[in-house]
C-alpha atoms as a PDB file:
ATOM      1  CA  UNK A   1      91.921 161.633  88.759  1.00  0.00           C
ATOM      2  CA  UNK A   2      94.708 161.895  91.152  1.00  0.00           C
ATOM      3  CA  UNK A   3      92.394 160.092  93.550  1.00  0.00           C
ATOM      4  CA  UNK A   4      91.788 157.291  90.896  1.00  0.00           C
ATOM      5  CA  UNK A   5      95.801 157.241  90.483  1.00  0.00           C
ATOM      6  CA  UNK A   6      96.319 156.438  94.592  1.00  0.00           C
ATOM      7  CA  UNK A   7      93.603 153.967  94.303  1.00  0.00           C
ATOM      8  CA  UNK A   8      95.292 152.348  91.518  1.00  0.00           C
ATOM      9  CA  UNK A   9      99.027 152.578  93.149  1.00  0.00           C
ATOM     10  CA  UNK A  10      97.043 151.053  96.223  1.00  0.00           C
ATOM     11  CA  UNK A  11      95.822 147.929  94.728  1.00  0.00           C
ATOM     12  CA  UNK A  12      99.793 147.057  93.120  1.00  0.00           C
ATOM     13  CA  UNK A  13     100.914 147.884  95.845  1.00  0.00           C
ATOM     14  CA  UNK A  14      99.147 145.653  98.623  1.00  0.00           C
ATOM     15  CA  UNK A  15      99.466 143.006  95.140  1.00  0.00           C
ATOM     16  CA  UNK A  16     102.681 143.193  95.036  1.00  0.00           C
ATOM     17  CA  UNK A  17     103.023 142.845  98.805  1.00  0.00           C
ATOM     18  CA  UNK A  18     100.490 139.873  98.870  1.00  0.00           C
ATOM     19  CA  UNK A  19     102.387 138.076  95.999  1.00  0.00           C
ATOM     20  CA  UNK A  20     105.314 138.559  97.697  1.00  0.00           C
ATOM     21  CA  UNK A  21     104.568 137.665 100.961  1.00  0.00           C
ATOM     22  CA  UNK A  22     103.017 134.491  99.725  1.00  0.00           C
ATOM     23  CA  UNK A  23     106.278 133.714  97.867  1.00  0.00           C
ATOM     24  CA  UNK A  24     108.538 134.135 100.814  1.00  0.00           C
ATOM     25  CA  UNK A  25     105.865 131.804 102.393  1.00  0.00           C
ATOM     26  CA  UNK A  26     106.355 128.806 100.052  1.00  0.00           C
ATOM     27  CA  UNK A  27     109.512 129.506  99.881  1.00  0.00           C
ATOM     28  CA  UNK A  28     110.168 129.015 103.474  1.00  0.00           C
ATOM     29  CA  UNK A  29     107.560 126.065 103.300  1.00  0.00           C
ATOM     30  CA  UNK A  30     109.330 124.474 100.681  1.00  0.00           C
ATOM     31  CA  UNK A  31     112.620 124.778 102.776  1.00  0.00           C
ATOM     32  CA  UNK A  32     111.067 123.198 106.240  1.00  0.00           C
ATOM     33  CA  UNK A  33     109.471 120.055 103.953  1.00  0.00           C
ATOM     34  CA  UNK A  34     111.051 117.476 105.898  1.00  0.00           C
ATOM     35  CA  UNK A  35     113.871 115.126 103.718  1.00  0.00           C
ATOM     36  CA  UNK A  36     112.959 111.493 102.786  1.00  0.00           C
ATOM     37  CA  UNK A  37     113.321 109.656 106.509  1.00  0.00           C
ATOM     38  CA  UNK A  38     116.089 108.156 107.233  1.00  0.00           C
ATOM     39  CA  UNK A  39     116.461 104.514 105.953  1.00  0.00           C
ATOM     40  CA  UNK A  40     115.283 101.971 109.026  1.00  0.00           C
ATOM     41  CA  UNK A  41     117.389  99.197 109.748  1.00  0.00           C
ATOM     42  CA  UNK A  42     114.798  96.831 107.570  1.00  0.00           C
ATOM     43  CA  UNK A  43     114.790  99.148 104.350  1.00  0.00           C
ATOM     44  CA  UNK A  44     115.677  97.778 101.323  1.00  0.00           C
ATOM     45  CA  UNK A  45     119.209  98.812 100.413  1.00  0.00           C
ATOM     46  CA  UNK A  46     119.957  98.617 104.014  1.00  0.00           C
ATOM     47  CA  UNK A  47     119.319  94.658 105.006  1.00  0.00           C
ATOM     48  CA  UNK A  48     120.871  92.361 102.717  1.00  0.00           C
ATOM     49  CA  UNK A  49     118.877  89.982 100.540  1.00  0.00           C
ATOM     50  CA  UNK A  50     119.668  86.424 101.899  1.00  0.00           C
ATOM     51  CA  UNK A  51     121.416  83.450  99.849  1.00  0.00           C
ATOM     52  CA  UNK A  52     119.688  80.682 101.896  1.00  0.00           C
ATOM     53  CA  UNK A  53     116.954  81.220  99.198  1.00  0.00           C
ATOM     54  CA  UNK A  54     119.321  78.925  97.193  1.00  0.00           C
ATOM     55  CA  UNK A  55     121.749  77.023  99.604  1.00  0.00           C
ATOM     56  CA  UNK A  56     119.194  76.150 102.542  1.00  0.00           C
ATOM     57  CA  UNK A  57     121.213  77.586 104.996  1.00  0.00           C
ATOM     58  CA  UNK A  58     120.504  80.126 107.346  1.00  0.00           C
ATOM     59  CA  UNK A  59     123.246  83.108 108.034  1.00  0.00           C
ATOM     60  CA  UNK A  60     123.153  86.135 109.754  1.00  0.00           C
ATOM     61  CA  UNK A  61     121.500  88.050 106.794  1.00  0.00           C
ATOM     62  CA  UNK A  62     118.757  85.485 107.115  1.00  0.00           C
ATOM     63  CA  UNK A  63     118.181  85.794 110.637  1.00  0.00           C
ATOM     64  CA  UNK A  64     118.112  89.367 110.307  1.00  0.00           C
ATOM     65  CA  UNK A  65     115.543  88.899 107.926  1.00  0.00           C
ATOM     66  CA  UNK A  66     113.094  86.823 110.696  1.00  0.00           C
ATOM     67  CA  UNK A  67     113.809  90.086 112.886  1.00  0.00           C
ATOM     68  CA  UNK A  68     112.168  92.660 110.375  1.00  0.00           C
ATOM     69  CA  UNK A  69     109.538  90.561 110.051  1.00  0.00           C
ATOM     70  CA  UNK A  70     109.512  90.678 113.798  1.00  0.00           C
ATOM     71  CA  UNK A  71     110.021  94.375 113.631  1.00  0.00           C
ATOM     72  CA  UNK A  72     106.464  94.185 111.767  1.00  0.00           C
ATOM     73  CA  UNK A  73     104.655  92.939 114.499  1.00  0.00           C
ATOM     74  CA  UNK A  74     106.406  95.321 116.950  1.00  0.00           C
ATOM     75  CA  UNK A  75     109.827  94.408 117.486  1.00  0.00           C
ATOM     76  CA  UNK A  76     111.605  97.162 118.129  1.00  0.00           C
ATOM     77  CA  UNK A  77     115.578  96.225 119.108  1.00  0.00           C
ATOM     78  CA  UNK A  78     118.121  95.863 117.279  1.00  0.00           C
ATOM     79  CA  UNK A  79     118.299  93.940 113.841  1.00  0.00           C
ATOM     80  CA  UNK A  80     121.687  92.052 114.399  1.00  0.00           C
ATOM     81  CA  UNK A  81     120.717  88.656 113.752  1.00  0.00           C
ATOM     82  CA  UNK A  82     120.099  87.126 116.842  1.00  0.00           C
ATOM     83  CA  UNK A  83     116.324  86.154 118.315  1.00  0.00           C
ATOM     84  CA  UNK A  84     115.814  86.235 121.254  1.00  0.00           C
ATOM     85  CA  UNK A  85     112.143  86.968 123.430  1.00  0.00           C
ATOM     86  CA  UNK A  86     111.188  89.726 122.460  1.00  0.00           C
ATOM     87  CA  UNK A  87     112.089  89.051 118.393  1.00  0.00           C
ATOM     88  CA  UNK A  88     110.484  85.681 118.337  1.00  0.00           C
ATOM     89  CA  UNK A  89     107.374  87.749 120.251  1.00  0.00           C
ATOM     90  CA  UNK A  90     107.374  90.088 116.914  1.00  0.00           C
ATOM     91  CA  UNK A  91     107.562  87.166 114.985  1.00  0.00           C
ATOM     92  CA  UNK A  92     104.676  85.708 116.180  1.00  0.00           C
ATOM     93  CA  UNK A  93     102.381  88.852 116.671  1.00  0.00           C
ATOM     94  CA  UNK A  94     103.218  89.383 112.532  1.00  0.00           C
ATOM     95  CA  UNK A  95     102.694  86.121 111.319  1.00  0.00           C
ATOM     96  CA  UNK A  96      99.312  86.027 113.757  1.00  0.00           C
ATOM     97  CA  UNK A  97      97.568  89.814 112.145  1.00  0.00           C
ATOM     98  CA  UNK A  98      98.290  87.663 108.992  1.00  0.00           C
ATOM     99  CA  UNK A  99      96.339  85.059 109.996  1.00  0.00           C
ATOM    100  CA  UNK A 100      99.396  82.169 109.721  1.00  0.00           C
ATOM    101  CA  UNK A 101      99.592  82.166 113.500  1.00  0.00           C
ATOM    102  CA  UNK A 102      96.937  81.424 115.775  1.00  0.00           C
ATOM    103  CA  UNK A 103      98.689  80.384 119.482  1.00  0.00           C
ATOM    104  CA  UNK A 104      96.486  80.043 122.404  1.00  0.00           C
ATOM    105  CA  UNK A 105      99.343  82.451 123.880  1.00  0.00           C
ATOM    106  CA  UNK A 106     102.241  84.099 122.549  1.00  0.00           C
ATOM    107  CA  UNK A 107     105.445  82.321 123.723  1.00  0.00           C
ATOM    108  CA  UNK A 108     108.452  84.364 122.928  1.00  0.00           C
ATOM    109  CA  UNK A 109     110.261  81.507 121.397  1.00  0.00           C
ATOM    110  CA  UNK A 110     110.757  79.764 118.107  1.00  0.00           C
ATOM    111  CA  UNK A 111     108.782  76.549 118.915  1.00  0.00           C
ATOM    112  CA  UNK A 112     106.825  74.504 116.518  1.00  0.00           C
ATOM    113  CA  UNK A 113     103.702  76.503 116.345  1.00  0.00           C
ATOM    114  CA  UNK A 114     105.777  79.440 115.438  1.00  0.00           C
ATOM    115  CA  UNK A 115     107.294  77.372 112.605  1.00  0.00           C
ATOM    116  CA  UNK A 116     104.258  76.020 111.382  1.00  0.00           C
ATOM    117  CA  UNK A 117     103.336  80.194 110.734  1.00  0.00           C
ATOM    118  CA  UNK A 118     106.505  80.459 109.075  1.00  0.00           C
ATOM    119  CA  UNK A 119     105.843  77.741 106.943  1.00  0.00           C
ATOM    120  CA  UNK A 120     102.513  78.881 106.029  1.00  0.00           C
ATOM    121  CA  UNK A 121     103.950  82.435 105.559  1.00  0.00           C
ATOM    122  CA  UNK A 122     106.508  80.637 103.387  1.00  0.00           C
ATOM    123  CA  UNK A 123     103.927  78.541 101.090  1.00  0.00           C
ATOM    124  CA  UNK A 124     102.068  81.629 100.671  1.00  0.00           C
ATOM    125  CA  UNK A 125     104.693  84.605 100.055  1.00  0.00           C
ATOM    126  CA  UNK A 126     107.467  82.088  99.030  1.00  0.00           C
ATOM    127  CA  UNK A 127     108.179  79.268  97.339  1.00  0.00           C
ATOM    128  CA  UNK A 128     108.037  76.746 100.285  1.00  0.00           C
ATOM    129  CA  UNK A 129     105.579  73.346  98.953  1.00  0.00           C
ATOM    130  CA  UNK A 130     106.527  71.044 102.224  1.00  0.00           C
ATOM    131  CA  UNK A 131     104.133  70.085 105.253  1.00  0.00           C
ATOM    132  CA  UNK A 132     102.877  73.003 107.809  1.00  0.00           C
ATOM    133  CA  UNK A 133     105.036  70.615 110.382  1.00  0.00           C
ATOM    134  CA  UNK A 134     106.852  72.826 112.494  1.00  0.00           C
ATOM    135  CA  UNK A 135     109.872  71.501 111.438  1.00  0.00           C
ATOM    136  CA  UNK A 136     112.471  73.543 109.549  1.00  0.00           C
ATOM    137  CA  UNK A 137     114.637  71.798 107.145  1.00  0.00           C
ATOM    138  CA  UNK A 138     116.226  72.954 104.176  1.00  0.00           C
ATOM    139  CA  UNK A 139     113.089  73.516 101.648  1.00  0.00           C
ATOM    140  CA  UNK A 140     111.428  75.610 104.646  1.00  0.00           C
ATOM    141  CA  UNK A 141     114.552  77.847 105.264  1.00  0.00           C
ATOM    142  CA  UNK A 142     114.673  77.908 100.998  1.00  0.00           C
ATOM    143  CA  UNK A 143     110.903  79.430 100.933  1.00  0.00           C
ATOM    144  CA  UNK A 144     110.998  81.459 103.770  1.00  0.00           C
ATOM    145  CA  UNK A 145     114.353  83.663 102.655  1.00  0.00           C
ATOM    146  CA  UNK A 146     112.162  83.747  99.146  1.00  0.00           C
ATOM    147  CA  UNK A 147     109.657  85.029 100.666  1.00  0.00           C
ATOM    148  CA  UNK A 148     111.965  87.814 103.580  1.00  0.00           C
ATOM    149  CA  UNK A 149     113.692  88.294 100.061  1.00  0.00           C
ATOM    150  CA  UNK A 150     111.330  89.554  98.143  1.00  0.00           C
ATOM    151  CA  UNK A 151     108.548  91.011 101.059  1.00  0.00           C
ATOM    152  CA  UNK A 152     110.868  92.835 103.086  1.00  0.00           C
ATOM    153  CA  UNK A 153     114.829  92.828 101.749  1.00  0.00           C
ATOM    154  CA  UNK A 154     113.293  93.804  98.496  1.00  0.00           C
ATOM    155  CA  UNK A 155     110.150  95.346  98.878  1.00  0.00           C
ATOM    156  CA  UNK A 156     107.884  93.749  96.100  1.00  0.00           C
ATOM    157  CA  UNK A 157     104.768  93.183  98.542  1.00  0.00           C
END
């Protein structure tokens, strides 16, 4: 009997151990989980939804807009606005892997092939109904921050 009763005190014992240890475990698990990331400089909530969706005009907001799309194809400086190389590069690596962009090279610039992806990411993502021209006017800029707006500003792919 009493070696029935150690046996006994055993088994709770390296259970209670076990449960406990596994407890502490997920407990310290649970605290090292790592907190939602950080917002980038292209999540929603952090860029600003642009108004040339309804006046035509582009502003900073939309501009910084054209750089997170950038930032999709591998941009990686800052979002303030203002393309340069290496943005307009982004821009055109994006809109290629979607197929709206097919350059013999890349340039680095915002010249009319590069437009005529934007407008053709703008008639399909946005609401722009012009020519694939290469030539921005007021209806393309209207489209394309639609279509920033609501793919990247606002995250409803």
């Amino acid at each position: 009997m009493r070696h029935l009763a150690k046996t006994v005190l055993g088994i709770t014992l390296a259970t209670v151990v076990a449960v406990g240890t596994a407890a502490t475990a997920h407990s310290a698990e649970r605290q090292a989980e790592p907190r939602t990331a950080a917002a980038g400089p292209c999540s929603p909530g952090v860029v600003v939804p642009s108004t040339t969706e309804y006046d035509g005009i582009p502003g900073p907001n939309f501009w910084k807009l054209v750089q997170c799309l950038g930032a999709q194809g591998g941009y990686t400086g800052p979002i303030d606005g203002v393309l340069g190389y290496n943005s307009w590069m982004g821009v055109q690596k994006r809109l290629d892997s979607l197929l709206f962009y097919t350059p013999p090279t890349y340039t680095g610039s915002g010249d009319v092939e590069t437009w005529k992806g934007l407008q053709r990411y703008a008639g399909h993502y946005g609401t722009y109904e012009g020519p694939v021209d290469g030539y921005p006017g007021v209806n393309t800029y209207k489209g394309l921050a639609y279509a920033l707006n609501e793919r990247i500003a606002l995250r409803h792919p």
